[in-house]
Protein backbone atom coordinates (compact mmCIF):
# COMPACT_ATOMS: atom_id res chain seq x y z
CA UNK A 1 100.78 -3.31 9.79
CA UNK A 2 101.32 -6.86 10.08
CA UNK A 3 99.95 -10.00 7.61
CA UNK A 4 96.70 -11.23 8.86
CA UNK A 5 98.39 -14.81 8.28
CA UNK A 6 101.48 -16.15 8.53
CA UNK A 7 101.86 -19.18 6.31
CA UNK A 8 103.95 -22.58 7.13
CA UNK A 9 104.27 -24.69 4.71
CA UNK A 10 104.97 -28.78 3.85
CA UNK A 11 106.03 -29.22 1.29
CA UNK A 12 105.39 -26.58 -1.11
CA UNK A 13 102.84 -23.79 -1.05
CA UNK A 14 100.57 -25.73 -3.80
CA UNK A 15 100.38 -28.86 -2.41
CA UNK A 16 100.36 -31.44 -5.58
CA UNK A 17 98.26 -34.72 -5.03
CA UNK A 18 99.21 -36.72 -1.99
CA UNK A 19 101.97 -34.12 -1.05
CA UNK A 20 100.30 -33.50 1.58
CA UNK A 21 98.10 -30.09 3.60
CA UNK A 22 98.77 -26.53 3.54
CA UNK A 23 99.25 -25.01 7.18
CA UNK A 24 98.16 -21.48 8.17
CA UNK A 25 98.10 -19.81 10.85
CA UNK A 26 96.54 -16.19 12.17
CA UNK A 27 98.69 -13.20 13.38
CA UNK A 28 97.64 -10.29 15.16
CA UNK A 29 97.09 -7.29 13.16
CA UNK A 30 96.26 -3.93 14.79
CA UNK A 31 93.12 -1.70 13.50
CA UNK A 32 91.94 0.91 15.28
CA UNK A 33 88.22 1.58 16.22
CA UNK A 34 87.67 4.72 13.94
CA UNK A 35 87.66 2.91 10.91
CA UNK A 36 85.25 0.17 12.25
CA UNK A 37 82.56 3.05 12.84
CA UNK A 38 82.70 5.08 10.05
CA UNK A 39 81.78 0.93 8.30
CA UNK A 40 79.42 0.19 10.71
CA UNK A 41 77.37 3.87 10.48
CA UNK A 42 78.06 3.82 6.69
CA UNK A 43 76.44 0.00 6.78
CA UNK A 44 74.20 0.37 9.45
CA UNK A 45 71.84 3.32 7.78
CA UNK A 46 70.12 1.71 4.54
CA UNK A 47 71.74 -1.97 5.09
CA UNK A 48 68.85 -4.47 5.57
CA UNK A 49 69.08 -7.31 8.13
CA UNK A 50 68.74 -10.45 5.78
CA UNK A 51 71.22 -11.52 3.41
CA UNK A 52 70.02 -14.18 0.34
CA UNK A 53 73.15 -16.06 -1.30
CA UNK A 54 72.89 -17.97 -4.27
CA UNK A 55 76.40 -19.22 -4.46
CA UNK A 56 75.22 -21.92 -6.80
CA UNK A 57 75.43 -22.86 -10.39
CA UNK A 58 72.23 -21.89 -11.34
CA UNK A 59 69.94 -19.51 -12.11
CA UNK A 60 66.79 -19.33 -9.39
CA UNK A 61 63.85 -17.63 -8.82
CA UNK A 62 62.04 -17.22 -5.12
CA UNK A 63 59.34 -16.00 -3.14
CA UNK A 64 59.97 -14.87 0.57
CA UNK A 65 56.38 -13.94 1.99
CA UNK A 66 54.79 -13.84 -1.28
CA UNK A 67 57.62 -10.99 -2.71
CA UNK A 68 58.90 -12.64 -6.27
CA UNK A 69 63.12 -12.48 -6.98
CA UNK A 70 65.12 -13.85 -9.18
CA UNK A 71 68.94 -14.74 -8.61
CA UNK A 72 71.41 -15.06 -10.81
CA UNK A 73 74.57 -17.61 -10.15
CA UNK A 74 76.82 -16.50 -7.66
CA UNK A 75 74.83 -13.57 -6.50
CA UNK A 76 73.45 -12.31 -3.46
CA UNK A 77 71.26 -9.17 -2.46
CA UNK A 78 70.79 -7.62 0.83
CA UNK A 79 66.97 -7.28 1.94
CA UNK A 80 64.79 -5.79 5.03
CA UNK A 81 62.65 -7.98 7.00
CA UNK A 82 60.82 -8.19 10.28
CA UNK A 83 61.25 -10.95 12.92
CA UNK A 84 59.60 -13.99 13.71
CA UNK A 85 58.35 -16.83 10.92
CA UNK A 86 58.60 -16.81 7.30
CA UNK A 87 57.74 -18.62 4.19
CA UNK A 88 60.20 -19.22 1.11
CA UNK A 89 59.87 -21.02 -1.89
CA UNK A 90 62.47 -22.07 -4.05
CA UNK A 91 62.29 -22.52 -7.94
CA UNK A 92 64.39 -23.03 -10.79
CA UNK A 93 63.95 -20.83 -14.11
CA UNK A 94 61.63 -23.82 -15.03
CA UNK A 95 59.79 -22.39 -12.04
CA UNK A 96 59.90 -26.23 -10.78
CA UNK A 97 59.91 -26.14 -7.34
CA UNK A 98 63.07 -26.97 -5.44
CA UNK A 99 62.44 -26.03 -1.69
CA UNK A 100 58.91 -24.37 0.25
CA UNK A 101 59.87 -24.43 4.02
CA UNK A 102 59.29 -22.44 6.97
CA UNK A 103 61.79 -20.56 8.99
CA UNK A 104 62.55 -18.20 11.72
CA UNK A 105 63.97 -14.68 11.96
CA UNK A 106 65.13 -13.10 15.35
CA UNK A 107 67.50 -9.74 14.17
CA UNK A 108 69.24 -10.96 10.50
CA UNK A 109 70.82 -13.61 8.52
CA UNK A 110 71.72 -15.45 5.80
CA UNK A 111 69.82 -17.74 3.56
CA UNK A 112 71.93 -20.46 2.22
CA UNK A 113 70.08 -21.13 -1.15
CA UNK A 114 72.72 -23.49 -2.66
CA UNK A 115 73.58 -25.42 0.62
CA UNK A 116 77.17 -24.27 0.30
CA UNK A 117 79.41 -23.83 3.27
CA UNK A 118 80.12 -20.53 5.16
CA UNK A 119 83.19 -19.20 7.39
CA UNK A 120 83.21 -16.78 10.27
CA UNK A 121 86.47 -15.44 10.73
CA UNK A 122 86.93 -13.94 14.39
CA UNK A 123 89.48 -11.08 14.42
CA UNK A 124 91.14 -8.99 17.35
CA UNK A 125 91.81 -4.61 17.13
CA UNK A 126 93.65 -3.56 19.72
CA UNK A 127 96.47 -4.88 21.86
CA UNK A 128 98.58 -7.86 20.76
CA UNK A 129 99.11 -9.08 23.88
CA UNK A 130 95.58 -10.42 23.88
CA UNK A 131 95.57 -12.46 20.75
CA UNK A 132 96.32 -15.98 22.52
CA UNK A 133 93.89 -15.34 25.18
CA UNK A 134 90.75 -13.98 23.29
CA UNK A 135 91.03 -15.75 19.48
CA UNK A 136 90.26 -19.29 19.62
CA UNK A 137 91.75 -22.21 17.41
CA UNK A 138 90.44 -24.11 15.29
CA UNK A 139 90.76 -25.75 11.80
CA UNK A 140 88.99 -25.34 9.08
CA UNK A 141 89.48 -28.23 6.25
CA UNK A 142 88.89 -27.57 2.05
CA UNK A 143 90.56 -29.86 -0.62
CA UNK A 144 94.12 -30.34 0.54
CA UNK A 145 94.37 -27.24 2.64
CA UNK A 146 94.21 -26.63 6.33
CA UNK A 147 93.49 -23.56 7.81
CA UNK A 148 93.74 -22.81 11.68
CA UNK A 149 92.56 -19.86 13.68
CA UNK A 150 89.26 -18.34 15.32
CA UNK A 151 86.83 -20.01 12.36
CA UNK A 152 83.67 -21.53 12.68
CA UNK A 153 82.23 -22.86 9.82
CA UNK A 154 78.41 -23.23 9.35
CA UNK A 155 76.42 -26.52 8.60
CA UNK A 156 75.83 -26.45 4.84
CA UNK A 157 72.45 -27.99 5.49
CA UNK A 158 71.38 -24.77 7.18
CA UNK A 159 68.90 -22.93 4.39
CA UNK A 160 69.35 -20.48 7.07
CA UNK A 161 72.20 -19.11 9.25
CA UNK A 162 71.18 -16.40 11.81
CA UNK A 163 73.32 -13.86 12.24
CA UNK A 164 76.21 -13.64 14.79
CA UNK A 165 78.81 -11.56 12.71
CA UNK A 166 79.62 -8.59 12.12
CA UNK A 167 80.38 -8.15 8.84
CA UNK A 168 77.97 -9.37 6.13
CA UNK A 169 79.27 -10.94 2.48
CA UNK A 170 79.68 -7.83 0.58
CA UNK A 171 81.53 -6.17 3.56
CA UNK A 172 84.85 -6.34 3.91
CA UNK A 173 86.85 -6.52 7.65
CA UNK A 174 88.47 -2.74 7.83
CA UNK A 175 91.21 -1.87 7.10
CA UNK A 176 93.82 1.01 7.91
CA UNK A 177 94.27 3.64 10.67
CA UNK A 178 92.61 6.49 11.88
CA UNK A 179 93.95 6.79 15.34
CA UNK A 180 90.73 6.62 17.51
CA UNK A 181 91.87 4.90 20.67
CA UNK A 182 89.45 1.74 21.93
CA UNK A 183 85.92 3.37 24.17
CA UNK A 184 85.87 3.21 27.74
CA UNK A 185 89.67 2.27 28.14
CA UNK A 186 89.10 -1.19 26.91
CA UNK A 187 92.37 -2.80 25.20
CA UNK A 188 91.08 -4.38 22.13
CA UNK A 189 87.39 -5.12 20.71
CA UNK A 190 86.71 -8.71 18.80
CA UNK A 191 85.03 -8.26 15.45
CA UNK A 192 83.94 -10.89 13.00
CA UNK A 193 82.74 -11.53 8.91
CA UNK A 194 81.08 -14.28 7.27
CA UNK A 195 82.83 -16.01 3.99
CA UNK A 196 81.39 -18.12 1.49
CA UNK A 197 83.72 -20.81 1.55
CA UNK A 198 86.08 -20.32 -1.84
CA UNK A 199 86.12 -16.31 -0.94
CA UNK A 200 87.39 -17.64 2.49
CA UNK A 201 90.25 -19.93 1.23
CA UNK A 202 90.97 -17.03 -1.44
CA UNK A 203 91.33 -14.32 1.23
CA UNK A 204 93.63 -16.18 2.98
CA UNK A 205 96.12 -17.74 0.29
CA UNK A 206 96.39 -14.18 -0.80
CA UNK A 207 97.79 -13.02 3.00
């Protein structure tokens, strides 16, 4: 199995101040289909549809619909709820209030409690060949680093992000090989996850 990322670097692979940007790029790695569905039945039984992130600093409390939690910093919980409009209110453990606004469920999401910034990370299974004509390009900025491939990073202003990824915050991309060839003949499938930020730069430094 090949790196997800191939790295290319100038100068040095920790770029000290005003030495410049760190480079990456995304490779193809193959993953077969067998391992996505044994994650997406194991997720897609008891998983709810609507993911809250407090990615902050601090400790909050809040009330979606009325229903009281309370969030530690840097956690996140996984809840069920239906479509259409909602109400959530936003508190500190003062219980002074930091946000009440309105917003608007179709299938899932993510609520961005600490207006931090978010990653989708587009990935292809299947046949290489396809890579340069299905993955876009783009780059994704943070600090001194650079990062190009099929990214799309979300306005941080967004309390909330509706879904369009595959793969929530607590679930990783699969990985491994089972063997199960692609349904109906097709040559490769497109999946994607959503990253805060710093677990995005993270996962790829480490490739």
């Amino acid at each position: 199995m090949k790196n997800l990322l191939n790295t290319e670097r100038f100068p040095s692979f920790f770029p000290k101040k005003n030495q410049g940007s760190e480079l990456y790029s995304t490779s193809f790695r193959i993953r077969f289909l067998g391992v996505l569905v044994g994650v997406m039945i194991l997720s897609g039984c008891s998983r709810g549809n609507l993911y809250i992130d407090n990615s902050g600093s601090e400790n909050l409390k809040i009330e979606l619909d009325g229903q009281a939690f309370s969030l530690e910093a840097g956690a996140g919980m996984m809840i069920k709820s239906g479509s259409g409009q909602h109400r959530l209110r936003v508190m500190d453990e003062n219980k002074a209030l930091r946000k009440d606004t309105l917003f608007t469920l179709q299938k899932g999401g993510l609520i961005n409690l600490a207006a931090k910034r978010y990653v989708k990370w587009n990935e292809l299974y299947g046949d290489e060949k396809y890579r340069n004509d299905k993955l876009s390009s783009q780059k994704i900025e943070y600090e001194s680093w650079i990062f190009t491939g099929d990214f799309t990073e979300y306005d941080s202003l967004r309390l909330f992000i509706e879904k369009d990824w595959d793969y929530d915050l607590d679930q990783p991309f699969p990985e491994g090989k089972i063997g199960w060839d692609l349904p109906n003949g097709e040559k490769y499938v497109i999946k994607s996850k959503i990253y805060r930020m710093e677990d995005f730069v993270k996962e790829v430094r480490k490739k």
